[in-house]
PDB file of N, CA and C in Angstrom:
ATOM      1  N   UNK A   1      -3.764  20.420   5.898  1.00  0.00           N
ATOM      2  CA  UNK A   1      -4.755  19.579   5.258  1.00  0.00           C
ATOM      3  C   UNK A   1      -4.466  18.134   5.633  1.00  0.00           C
ATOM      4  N   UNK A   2      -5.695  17.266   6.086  1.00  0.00           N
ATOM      5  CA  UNK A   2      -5.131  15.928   6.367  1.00  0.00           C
ATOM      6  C   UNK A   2      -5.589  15.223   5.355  1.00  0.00           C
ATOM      7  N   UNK A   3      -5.318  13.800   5.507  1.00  0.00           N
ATOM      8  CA  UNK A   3      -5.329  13.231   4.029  1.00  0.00           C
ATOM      9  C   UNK A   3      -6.291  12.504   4.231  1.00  0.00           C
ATOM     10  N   UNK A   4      -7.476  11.727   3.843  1.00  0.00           N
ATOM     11  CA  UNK A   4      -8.638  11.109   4.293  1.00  0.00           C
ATOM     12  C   UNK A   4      -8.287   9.452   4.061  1.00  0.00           C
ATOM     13  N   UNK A   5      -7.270   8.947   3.958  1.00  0.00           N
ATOM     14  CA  UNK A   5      -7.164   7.632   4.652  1.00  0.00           C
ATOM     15  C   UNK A   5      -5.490   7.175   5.519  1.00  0.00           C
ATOM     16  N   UNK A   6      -5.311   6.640   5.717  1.00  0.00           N
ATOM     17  CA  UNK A   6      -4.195   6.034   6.537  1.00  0.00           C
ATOM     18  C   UNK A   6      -2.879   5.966   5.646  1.00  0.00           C
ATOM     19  N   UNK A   7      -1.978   6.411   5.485  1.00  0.00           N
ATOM     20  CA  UNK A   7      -0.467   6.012   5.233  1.00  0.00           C
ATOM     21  C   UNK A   7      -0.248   4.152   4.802  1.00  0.00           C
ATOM     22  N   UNK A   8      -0.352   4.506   3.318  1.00  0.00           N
ATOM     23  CA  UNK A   8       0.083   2.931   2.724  1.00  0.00           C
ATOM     24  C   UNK A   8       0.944   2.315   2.936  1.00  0.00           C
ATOM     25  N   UNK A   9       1.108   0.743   3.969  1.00  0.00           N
ATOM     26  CA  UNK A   9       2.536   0.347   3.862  1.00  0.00           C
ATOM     27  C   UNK A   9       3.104  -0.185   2.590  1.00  0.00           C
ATOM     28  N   UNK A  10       4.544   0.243   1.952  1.00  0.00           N
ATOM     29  CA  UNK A  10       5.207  -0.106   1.000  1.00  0.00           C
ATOM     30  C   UNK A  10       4.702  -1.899   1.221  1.00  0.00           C
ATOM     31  N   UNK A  11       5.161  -2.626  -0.586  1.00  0.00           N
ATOM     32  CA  UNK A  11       5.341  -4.022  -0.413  1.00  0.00           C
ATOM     33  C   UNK A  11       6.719  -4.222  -0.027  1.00  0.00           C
ATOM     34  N   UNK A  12       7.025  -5.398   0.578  1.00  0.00           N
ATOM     35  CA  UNK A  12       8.381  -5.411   0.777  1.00  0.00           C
ATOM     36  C   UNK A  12       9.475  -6.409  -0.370  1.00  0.00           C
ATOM     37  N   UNK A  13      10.738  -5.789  -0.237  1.00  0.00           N
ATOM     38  CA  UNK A  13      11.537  -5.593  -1.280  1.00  0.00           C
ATOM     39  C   UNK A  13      11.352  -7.105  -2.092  1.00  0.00           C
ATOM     40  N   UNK A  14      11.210  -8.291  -1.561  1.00  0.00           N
ATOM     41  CA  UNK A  14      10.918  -9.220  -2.051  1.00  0.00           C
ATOM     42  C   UNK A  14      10.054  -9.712  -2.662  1.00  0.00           C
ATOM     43  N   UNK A  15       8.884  -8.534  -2.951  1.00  0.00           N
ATOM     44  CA  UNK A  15       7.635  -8.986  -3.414  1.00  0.00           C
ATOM     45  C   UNK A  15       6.748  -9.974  -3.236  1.00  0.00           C
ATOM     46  N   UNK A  16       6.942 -10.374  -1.534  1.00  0.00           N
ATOM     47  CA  UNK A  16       5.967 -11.249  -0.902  1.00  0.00           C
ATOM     48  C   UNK A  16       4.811 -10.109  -0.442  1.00  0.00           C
ATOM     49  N   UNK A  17       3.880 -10.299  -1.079  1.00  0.00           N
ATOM     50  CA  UNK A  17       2.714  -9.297  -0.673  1.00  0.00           C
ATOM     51  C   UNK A  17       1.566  -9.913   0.269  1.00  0.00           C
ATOM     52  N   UNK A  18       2.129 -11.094   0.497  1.00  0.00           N
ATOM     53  CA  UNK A  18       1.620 -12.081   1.646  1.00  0.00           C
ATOM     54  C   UNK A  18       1.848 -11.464   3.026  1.00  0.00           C
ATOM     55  N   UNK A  19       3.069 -10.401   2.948  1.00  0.00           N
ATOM     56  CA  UNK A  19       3.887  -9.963   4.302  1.00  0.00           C
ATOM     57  C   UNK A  19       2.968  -8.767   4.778  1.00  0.00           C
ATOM     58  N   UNK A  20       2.608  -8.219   3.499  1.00  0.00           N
ATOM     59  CA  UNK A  20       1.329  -7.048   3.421  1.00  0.00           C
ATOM     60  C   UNK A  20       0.160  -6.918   4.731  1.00  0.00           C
ATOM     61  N   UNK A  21       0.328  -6.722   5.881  1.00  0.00           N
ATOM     62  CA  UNK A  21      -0.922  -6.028   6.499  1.00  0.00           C
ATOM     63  C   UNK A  21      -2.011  -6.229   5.573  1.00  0.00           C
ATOM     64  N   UNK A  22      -3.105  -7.209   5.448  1.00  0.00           N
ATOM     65  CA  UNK A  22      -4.412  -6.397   5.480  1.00  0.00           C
ATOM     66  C   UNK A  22      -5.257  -7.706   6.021  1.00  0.00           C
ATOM     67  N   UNK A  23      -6.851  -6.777   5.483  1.00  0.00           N
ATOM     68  CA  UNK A  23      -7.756  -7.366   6.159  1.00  0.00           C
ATOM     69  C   UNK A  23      -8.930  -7.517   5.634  1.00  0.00           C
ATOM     70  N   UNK A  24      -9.759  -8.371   5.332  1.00  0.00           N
ATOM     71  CA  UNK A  24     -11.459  -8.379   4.610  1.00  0.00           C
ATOM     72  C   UNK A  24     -12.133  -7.406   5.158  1.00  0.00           C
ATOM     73  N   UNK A  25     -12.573  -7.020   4.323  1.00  0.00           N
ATOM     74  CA  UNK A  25     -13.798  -5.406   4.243  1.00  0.00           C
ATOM     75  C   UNK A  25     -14.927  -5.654   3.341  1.00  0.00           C
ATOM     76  N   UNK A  26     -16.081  -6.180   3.535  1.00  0.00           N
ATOM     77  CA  UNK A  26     -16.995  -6.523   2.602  1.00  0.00           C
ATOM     78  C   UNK A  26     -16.381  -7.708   1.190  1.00  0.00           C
ATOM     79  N   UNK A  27     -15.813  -8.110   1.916  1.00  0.00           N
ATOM     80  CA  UNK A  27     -14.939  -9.108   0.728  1.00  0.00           C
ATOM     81  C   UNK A  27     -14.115  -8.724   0.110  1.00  0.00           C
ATOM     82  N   UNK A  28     -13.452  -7.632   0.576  1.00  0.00           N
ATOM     83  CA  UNK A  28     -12.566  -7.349  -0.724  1.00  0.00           C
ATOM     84  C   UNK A  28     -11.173  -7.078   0.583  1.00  0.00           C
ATOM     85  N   UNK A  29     -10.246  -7.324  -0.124  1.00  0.00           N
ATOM     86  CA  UNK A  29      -8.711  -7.111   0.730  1.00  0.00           C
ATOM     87  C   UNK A  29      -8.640  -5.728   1.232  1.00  0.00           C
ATOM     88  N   UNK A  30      -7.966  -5.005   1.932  1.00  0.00           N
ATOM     89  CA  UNK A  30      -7.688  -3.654   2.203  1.00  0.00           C
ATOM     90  C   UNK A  30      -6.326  -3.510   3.001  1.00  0.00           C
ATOM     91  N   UNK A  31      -5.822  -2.723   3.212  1.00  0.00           N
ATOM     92  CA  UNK A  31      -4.475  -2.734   3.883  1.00  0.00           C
ATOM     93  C   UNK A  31      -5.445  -2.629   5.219  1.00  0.00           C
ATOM     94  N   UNK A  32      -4.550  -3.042   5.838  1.00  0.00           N
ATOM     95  CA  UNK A  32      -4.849  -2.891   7.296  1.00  0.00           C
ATOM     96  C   UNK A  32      -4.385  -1.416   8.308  1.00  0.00           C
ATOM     97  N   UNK A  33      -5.429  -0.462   8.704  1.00  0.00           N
ATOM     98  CA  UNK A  33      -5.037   0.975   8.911  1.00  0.00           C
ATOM     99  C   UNK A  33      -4.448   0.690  10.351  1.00  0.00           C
ATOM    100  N   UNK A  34      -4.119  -0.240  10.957  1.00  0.00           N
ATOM    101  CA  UNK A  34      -3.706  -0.385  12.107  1.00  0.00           C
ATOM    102  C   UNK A  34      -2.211  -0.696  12.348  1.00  0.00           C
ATOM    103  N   UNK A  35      -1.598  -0.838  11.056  1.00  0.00           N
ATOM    104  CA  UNK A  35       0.039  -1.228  10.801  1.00  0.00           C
ATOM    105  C   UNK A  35       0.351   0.442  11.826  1.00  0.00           C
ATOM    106  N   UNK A  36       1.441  -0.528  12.194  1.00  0.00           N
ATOM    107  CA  UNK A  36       2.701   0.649  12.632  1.00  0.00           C
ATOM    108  C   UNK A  36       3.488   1.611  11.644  1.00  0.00           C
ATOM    109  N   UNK A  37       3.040   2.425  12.269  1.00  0.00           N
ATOM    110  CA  UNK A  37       3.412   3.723  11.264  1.00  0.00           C
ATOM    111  C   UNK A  37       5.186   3.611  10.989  1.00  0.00           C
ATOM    112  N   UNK A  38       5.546   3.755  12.336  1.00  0.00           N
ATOM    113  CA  UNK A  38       6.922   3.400  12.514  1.00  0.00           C
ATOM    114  C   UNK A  38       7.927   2.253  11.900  1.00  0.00           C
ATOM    115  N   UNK A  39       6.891   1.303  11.239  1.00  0.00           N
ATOM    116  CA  UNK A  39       7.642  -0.051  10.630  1.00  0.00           C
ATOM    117  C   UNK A  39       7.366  -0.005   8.925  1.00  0.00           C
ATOM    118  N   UNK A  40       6.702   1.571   9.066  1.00  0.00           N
ATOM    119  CA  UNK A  40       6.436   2.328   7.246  1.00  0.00           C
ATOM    120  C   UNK A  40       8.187   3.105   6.847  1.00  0.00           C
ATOM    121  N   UNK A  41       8.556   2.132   5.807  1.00  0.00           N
ATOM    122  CA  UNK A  41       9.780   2.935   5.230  1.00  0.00           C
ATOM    123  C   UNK A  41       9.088   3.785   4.605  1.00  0.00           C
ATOM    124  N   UNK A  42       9.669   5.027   4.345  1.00  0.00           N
ATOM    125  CA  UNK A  42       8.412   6.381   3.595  1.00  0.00           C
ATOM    126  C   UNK A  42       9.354   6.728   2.071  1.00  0.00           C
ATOM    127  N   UNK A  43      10.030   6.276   2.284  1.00  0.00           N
ATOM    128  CA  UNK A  43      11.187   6.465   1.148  1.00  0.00           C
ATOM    129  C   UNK A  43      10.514   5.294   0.124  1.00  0.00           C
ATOM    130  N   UNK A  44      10.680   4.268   0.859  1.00  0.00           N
ATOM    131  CA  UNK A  44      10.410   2.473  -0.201  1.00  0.00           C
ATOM    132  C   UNK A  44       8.843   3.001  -0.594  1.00  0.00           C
ATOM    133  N   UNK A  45       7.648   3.694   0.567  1.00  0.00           N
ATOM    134  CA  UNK A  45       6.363   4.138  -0.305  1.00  0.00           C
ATOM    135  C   UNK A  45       6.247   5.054  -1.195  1.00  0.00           C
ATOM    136  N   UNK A  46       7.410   5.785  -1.118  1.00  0.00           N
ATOM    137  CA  UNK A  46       7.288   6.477  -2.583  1.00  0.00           C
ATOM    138  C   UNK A  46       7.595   6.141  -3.596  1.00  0.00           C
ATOM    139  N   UNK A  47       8.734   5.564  -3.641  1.00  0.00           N
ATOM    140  CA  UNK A  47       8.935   4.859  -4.410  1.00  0.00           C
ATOM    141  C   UNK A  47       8.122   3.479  -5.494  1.00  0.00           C
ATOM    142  N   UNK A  48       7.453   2.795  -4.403  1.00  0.00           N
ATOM    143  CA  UNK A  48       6.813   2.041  -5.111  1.00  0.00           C
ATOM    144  C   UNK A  48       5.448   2.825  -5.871  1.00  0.00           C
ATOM    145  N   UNK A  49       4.995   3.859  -5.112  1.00  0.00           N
ATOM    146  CA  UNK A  49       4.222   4.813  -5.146  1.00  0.00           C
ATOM    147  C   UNK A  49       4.392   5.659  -6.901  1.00  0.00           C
ATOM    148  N   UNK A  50       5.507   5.894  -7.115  1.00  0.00           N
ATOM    149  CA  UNK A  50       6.115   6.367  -8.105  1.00  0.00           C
ATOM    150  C   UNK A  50       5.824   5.155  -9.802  1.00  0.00           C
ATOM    151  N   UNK A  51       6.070   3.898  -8.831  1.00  0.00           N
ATOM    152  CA  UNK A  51       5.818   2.816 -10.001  1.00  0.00           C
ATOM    153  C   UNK A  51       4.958   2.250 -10.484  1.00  0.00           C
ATOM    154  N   UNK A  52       3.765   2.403  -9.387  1.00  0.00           N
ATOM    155  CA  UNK A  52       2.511   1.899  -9.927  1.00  0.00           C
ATOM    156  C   UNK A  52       1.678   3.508 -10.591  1.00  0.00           C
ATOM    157  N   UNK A  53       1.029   2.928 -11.859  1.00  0.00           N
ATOM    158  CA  UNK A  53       0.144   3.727 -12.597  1.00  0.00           C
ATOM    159  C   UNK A  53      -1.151   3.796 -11.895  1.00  0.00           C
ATOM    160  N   UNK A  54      -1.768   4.654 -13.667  1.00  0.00           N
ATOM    161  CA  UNK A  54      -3.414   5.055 -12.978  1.00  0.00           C
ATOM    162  C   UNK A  54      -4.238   3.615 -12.927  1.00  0.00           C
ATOM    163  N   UNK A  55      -4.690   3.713 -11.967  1.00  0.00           N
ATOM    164  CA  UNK A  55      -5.700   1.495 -11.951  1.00  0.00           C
ATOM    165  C   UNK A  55      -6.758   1.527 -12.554  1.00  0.00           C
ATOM    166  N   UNK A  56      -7.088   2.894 -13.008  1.00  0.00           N
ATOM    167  CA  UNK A  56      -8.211   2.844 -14.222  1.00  0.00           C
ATOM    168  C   UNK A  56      -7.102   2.480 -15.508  1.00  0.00           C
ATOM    169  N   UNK A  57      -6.464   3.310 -15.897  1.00  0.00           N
ATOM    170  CA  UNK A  57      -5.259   2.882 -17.073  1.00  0.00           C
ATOM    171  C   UNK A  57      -5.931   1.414 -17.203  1.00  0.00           C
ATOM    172  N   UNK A  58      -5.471   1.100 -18.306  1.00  0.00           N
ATOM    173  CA  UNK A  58      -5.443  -0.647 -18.525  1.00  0.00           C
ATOM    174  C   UNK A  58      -4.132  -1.080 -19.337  1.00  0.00           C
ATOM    175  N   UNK A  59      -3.416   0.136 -20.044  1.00  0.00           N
ATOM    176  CA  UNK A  59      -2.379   0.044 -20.203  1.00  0.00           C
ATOM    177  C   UNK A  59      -1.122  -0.418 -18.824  1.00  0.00           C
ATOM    178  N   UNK A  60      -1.090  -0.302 -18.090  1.00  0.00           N
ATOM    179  CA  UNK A  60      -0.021  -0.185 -16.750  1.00  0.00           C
ATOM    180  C   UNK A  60      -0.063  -1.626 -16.652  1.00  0.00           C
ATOM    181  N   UNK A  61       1.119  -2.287 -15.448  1.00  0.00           N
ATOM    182  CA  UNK A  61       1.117  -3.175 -15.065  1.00  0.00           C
ATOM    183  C   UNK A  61       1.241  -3.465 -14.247  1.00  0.00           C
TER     184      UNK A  61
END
């Protein structure tokens, strides 16, 4: 089964999300699907993956 969008790059450990790949898409930010797969820690995306909640939630942060 493939997954219907691109492999999220983690933020990096410093929480500059400035460092973040992306790109305008109808005005709105998007990761950029063209990052190097290879420069994806898959460990650090689960992880952060693990920490962020549901983005409907309004409880989460």
């Amino acid at each position: 089964m493939s997954t219907p969008f691109p492999p999220v790059p983690p933020l990096p450990a410093d929480d500059d999300a400035d460092a973040v790949p992306t790109r305008d898409v109808d005005g709105e930010r998007v990761l950029d699907p063209d990052i190097d797969d290879d420069a994806v820690d898959s460990a650090e995306a689960d992880r952060l993956a693990a920490e962020v909640g549901d983005p409907d939630d309004d409880t989460t942060t």
